[in-house]
N, C-alpha and C. Protein backbone atom coordinates (compact mmCIF):
# COMPACT_ATOMS: atom_id res chain seq x y z
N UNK A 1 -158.67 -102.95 -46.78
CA UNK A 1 -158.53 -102.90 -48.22
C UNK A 1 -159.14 -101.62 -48.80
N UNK A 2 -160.27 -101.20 -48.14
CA UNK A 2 -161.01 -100.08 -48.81
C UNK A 2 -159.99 -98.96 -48.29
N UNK A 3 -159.63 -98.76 -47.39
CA UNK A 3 -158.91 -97.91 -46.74
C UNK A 3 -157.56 -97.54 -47.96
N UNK A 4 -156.87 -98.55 -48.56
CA UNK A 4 -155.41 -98.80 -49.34
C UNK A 4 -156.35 -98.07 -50.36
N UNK A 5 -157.29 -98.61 -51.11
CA UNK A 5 -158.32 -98.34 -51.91
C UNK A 5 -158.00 -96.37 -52.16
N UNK A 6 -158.91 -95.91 -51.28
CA UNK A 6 -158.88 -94.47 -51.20
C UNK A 6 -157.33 -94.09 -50.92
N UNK A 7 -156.71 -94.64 -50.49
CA UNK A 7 -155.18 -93.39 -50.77
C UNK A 7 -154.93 -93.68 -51.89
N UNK A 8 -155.01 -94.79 -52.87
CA UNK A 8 -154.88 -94.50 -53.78
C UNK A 8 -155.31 -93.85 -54.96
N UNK A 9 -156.68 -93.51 -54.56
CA UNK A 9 -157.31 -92.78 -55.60
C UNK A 9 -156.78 -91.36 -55.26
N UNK A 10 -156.40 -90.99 -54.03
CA UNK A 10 -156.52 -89.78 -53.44
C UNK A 10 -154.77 -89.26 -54.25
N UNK A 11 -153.94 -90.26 -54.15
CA UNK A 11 -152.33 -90.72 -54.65
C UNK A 11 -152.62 -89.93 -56.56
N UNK A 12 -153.64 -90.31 -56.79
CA UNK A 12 -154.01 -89.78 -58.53
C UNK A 12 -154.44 -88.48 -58.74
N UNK A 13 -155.36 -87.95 -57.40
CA UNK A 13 -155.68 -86.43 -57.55
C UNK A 13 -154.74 -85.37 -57.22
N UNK A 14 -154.02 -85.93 -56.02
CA UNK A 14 -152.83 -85.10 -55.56
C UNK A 14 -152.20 -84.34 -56.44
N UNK A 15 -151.58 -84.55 -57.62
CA UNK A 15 -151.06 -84.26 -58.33
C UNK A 15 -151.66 -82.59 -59.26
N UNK A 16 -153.36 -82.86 -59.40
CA UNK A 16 -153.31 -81.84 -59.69
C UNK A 16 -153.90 -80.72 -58.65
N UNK A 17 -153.79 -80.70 -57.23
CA UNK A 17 -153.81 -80.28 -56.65
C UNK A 17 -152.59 -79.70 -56.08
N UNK A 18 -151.36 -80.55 -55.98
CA UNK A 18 -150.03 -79.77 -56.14
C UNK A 18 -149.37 -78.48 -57.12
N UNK A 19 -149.83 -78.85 -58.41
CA UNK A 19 -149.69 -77.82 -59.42
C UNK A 19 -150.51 -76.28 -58.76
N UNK A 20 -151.74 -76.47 -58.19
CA UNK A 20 -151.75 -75.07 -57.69
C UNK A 20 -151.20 -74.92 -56.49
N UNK A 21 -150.33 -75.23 -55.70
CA UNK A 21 -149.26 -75.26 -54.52
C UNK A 21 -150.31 -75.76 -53.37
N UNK A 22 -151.02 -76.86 -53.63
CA UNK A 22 -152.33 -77.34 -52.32
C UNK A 22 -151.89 -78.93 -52.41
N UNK A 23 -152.72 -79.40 -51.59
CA UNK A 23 -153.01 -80.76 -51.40
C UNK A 23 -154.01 -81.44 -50.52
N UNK A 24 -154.00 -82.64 -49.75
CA UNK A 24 -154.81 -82.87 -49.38
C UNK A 24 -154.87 -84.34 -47.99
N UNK A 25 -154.78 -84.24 -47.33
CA UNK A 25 -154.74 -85.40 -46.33
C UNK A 25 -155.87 -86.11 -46.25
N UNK A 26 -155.87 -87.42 -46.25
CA UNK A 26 -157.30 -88.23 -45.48
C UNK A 26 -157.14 -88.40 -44.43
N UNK A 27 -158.25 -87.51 -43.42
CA UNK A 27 -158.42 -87.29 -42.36
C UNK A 27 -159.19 -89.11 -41.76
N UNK A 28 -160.21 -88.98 -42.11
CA UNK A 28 -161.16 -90.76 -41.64
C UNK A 28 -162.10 -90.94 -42.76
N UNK A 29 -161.68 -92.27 -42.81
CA UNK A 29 -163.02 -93.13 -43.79
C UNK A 29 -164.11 -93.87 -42.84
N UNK A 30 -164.71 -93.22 -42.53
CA UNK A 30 -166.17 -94.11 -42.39
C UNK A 30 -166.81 -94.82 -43.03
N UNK A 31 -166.20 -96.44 -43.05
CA UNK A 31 -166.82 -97.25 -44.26
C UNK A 31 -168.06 -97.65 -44.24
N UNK A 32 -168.62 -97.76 -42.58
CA UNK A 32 -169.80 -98.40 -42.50
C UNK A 32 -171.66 -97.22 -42.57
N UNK A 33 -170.82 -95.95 -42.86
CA UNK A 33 -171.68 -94.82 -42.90
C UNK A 33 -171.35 -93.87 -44.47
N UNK A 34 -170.02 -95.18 -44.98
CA UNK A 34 -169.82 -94.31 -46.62
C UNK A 34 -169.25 -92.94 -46.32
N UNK A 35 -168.25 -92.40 -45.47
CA UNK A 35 -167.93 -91.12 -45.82
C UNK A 35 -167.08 -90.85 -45.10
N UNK A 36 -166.21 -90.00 -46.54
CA UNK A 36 -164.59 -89.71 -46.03
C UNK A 36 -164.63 -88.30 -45.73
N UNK A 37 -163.63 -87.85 -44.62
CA UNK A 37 -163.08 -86.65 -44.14
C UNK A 37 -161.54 -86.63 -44.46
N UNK A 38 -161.81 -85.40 -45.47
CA UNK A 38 -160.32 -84.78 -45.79
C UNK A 38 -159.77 -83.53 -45.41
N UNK A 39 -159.01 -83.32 -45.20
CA UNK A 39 -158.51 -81.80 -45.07
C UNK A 39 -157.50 -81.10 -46.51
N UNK A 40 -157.55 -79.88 -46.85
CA UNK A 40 -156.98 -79.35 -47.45
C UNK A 40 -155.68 -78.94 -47.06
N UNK A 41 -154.60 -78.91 -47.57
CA UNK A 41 -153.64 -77.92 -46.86
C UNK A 41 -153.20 -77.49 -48.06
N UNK A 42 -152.03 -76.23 -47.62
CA UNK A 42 -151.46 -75.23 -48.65
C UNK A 42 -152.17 -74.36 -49.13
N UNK A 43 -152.04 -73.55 -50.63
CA UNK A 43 -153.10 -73.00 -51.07
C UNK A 43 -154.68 -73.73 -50.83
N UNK A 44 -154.76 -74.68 -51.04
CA UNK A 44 -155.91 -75.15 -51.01
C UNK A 44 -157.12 -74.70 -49.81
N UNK A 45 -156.28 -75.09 -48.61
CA UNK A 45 -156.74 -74.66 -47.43
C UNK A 45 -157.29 -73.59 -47.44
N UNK A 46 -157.49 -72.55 -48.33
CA UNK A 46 -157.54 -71.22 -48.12
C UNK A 46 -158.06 -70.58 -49.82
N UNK A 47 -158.39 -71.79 -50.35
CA UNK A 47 -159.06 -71.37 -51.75
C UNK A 47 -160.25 -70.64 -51.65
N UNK A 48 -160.74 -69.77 -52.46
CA UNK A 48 -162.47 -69.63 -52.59
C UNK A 48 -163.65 -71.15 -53.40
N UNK A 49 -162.28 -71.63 -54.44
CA UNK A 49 -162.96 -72.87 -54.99
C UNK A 49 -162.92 -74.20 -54.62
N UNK A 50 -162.29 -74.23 -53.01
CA UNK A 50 -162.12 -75.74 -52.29
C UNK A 50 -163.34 -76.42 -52.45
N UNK A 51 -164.39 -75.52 -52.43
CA UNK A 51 -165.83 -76.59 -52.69
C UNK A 51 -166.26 -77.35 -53.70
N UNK A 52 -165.89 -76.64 -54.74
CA UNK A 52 -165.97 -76.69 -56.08
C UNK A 52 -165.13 -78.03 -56.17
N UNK A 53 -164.24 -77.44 -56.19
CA UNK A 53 -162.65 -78.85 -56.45
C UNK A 53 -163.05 -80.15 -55.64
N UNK A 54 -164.13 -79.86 -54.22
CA UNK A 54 -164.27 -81.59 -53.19
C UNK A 54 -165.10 -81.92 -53.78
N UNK A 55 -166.35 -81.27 -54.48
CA UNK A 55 -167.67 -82.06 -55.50
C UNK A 55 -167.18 -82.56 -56.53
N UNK A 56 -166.33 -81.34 -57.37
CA UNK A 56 -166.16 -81.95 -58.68
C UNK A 56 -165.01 -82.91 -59.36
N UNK A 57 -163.83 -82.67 -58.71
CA UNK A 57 -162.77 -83.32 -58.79
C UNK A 57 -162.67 -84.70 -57.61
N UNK A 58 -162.63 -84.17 -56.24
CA UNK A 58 -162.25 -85.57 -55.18
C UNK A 58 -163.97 -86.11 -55.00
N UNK A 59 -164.98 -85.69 -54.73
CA UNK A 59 -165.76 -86.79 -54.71
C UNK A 59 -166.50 -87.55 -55.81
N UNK A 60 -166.39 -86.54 -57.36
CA UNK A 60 -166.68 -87.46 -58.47
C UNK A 60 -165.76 -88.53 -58.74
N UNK A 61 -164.58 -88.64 -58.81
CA UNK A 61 -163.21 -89.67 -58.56
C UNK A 61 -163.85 -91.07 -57.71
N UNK A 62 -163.37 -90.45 -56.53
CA UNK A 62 -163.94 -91.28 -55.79
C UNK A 62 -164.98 -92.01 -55.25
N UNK A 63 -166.15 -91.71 -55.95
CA UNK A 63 -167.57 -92.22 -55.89
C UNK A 63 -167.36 -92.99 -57.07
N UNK A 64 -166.56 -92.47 -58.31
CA UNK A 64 -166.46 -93.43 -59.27
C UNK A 64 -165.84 -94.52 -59.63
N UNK A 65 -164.78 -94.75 -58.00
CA UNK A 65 -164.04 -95.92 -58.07
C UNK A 65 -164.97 -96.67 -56.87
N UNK A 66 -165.40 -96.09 -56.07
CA UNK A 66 -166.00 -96.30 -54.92
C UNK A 66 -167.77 -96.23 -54.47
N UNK A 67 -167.88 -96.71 -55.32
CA UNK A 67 -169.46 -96.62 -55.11
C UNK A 67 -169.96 -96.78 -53.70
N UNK A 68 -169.36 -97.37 -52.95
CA UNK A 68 -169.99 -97.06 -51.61
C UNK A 68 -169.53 -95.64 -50.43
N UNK A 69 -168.79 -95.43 -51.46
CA UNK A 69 -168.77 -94.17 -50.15
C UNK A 69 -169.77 -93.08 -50.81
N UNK A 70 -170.46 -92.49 -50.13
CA UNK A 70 -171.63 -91.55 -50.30
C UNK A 70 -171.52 -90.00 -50.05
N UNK A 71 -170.33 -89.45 -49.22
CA UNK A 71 -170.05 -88.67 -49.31
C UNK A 71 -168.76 -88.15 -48.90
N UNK A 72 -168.04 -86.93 -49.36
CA UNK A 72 -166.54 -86.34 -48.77
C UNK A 72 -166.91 -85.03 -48.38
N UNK A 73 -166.66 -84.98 -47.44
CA UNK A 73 -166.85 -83.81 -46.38
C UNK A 73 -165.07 -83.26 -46.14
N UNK A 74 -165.08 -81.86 -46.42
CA UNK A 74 -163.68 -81.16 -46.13
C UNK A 74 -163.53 -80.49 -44.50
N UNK A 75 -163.18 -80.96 -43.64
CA UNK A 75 -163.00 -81.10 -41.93
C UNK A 75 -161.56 -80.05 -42.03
């Protein structure tokens, strides 16, 4: 369920991550250690502000639907 959970939050950010020609795969959720691995692809993959965008955009999102996951790490 947590798993359906996060693609769907991930299903809501996509979007503005497409507009700059990027996106984003969920690589693994580690539910019992709280933390997801994503990868970037497209522009994204290759931004200077991918860091920026996994703190401020995908892990504020998702900590805010998801209080137990504790952190997103970009793999």
């Amino acid at each position: 369920m947590s798993r359906d959970k996060l693609d769907k939050i991930l299903d809501e950010i996509r979007p503005a991550l497409e507009r700059d020609g990027g996106n984003l795969n969920l690589v693994k959720y580690d539910e019992k250690k709280g933390i997801v691995e994503v990868s970037f692809q497209g522009a994204c993959a290759h931004c200077p502000l991918a860091d920026i965008t996994l703190k401020n955009l995908i892990e504020a999102e998702i900590k805010s639907q998801m209080p137990e996951v504790k952190e997103i790490r970009a793999v």
